[in-house]
C-alpha atoms as a PDB file:
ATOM      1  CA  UNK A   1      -2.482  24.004  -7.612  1.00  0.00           C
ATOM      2  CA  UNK A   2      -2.074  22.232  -4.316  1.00  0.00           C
ATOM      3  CA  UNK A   3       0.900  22.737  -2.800  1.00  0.00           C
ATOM      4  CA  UNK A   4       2.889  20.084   0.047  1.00  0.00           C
ATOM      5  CA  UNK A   5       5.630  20.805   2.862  1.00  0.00           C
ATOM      6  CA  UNK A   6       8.314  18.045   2.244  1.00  0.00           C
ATOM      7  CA  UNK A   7      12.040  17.797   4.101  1.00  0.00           C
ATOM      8  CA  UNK A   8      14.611  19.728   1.917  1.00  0.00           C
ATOM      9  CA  UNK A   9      16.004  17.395  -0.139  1.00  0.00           C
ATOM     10  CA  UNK A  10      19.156  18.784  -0.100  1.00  0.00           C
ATOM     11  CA  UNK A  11      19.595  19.276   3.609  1.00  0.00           C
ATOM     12  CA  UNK A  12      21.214  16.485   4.611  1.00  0.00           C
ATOM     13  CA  UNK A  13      20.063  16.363   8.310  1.00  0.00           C
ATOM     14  CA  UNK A  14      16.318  16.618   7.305  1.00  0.00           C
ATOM     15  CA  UNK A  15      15.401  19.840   9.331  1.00  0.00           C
ATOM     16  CA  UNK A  16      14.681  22.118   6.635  1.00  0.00           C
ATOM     17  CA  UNK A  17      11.473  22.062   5.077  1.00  0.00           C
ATOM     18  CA  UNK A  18      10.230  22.853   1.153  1.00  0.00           C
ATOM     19  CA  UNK A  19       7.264  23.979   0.247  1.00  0.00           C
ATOM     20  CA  UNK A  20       6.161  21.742  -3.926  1.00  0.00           C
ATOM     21  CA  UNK A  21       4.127  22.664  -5.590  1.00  0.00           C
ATOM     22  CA  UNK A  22       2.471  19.740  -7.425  1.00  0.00           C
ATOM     23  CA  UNK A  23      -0.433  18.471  -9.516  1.00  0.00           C
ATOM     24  CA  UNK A  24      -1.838  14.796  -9.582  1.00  0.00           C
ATOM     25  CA  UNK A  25      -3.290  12.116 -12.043  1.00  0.00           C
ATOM     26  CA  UNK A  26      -4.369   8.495 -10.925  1.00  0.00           C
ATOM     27  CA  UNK A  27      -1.720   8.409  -8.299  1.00  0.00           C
ATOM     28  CA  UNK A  28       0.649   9.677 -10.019  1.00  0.00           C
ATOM     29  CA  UNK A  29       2.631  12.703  -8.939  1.00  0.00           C
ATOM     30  CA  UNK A  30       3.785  15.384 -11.108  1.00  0.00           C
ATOM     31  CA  UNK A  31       6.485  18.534  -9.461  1.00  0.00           C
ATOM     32  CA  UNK A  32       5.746  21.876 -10.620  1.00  0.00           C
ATOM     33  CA  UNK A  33       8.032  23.898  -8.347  1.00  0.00           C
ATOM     34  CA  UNK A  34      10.013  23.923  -5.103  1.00  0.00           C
ATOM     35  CA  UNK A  35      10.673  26.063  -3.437  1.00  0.00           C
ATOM     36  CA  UNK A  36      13.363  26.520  -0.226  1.00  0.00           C
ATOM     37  CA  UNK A  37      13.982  28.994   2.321  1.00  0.00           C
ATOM     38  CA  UNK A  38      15.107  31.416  -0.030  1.00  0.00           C
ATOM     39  CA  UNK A  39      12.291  31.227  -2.124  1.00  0.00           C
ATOM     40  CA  UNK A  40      13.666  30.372  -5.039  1.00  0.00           C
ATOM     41  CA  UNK A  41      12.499  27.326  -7.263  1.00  0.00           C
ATOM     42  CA  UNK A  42      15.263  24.588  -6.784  1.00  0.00           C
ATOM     43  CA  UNK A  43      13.177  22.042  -8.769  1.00  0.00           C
ATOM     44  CA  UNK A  44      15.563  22.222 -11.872  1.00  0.00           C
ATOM     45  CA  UNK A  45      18.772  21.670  -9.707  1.00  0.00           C
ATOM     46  CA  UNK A  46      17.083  18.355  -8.101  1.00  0.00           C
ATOM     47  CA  UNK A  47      17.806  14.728  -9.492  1.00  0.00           C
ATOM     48  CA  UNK A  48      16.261  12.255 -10.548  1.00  0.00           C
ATOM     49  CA  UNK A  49      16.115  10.297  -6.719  1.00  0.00           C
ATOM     50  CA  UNK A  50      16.173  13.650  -5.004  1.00  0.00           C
ATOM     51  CA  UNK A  51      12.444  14.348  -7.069  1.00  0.00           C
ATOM     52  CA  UNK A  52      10.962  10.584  -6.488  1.00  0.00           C
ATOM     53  CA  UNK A  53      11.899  11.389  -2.726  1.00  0.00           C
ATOM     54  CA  UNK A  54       9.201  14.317  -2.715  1.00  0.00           C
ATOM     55  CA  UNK A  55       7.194  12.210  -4.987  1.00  0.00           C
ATOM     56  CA  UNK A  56       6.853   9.224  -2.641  1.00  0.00           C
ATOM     57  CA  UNK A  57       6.447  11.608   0.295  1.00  0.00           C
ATOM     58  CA  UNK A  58       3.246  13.662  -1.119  1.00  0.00           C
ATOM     59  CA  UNK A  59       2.067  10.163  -2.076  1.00  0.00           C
ATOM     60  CA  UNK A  60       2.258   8.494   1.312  1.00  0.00           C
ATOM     61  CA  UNK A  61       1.469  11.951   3.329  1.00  0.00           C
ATOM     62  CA  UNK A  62      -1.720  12.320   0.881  1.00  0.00           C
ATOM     63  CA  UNK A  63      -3.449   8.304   1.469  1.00  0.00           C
ATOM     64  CA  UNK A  64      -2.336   8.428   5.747  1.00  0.00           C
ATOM     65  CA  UNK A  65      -5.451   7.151   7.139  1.00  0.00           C
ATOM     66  CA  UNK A  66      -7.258   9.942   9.237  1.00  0.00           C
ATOM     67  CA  UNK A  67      -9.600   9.528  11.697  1.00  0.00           C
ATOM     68  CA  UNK A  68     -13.250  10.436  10.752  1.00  0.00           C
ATOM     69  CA  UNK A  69     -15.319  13.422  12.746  1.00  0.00           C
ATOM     70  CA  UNK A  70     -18.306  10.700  13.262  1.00  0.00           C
ATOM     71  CA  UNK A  71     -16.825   7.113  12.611  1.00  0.00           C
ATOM     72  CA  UNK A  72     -14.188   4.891  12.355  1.00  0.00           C
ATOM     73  CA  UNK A  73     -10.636   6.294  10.711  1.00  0.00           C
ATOM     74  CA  UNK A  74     -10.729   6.701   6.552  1.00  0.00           C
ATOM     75  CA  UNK A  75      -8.349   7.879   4.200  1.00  0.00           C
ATOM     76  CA  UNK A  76      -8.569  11.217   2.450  1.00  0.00           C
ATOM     77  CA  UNK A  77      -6.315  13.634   1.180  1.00  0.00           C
ATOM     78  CA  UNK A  78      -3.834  15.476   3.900  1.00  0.00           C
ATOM     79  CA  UNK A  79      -2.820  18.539   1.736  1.00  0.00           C
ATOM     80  CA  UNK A  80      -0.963  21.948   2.561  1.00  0.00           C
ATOM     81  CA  UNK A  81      -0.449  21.402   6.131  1.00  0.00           C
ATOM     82  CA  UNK A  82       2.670  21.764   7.753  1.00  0.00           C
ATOM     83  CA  UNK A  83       4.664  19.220   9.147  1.00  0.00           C
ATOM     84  CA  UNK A  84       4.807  18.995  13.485  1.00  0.00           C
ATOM     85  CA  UNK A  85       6.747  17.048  15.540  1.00  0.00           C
ATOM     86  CA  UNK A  86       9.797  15.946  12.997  1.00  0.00           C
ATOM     87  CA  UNK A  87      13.708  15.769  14.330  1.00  0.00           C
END
């Protein structure tokens, strides 16, 4: 299953990071697991807007337009690669 680095949804400054697991169908995103620092899955404990927020994340960090090795940018998948640069 592919698997996404997201911001914690329950860290309320944004610095922690969750690794979700996650499986896809036309667009559509569906959670498997999440898991936190402690490695335990917190998926059950999440809401409802807590798991759209990892939802719409994997969605818009999986269409970002990449540039191509040979050509002008496209868009593919960006999949388990950690996030750089956030505050």
């Amino acid at each position: 299953m592919p698997h996404h680095v997201c911001i914690d949804p329950n860290d309320q400054y944004a610095q922690a990071e969750v690794t979700v697991e996650f499986e896809t169908t036309t667009g559509v995103v569906r959670l498997l697991s999440v898991h936190g620092a402690s490695d335990d899955d917190i998926l059950p404990d999440l809401d409802d807007v807590q798991r759209r927020a990892l939802e719409s994340e994997i969605l818009e960090d999986h269409s970002r337009v990449v540039p191509a090795h040979d050509g002008p940018p496209h868009t593919r998948p960006i999949m388990d690669h950690r996030r750089t640069g956030t505050t």
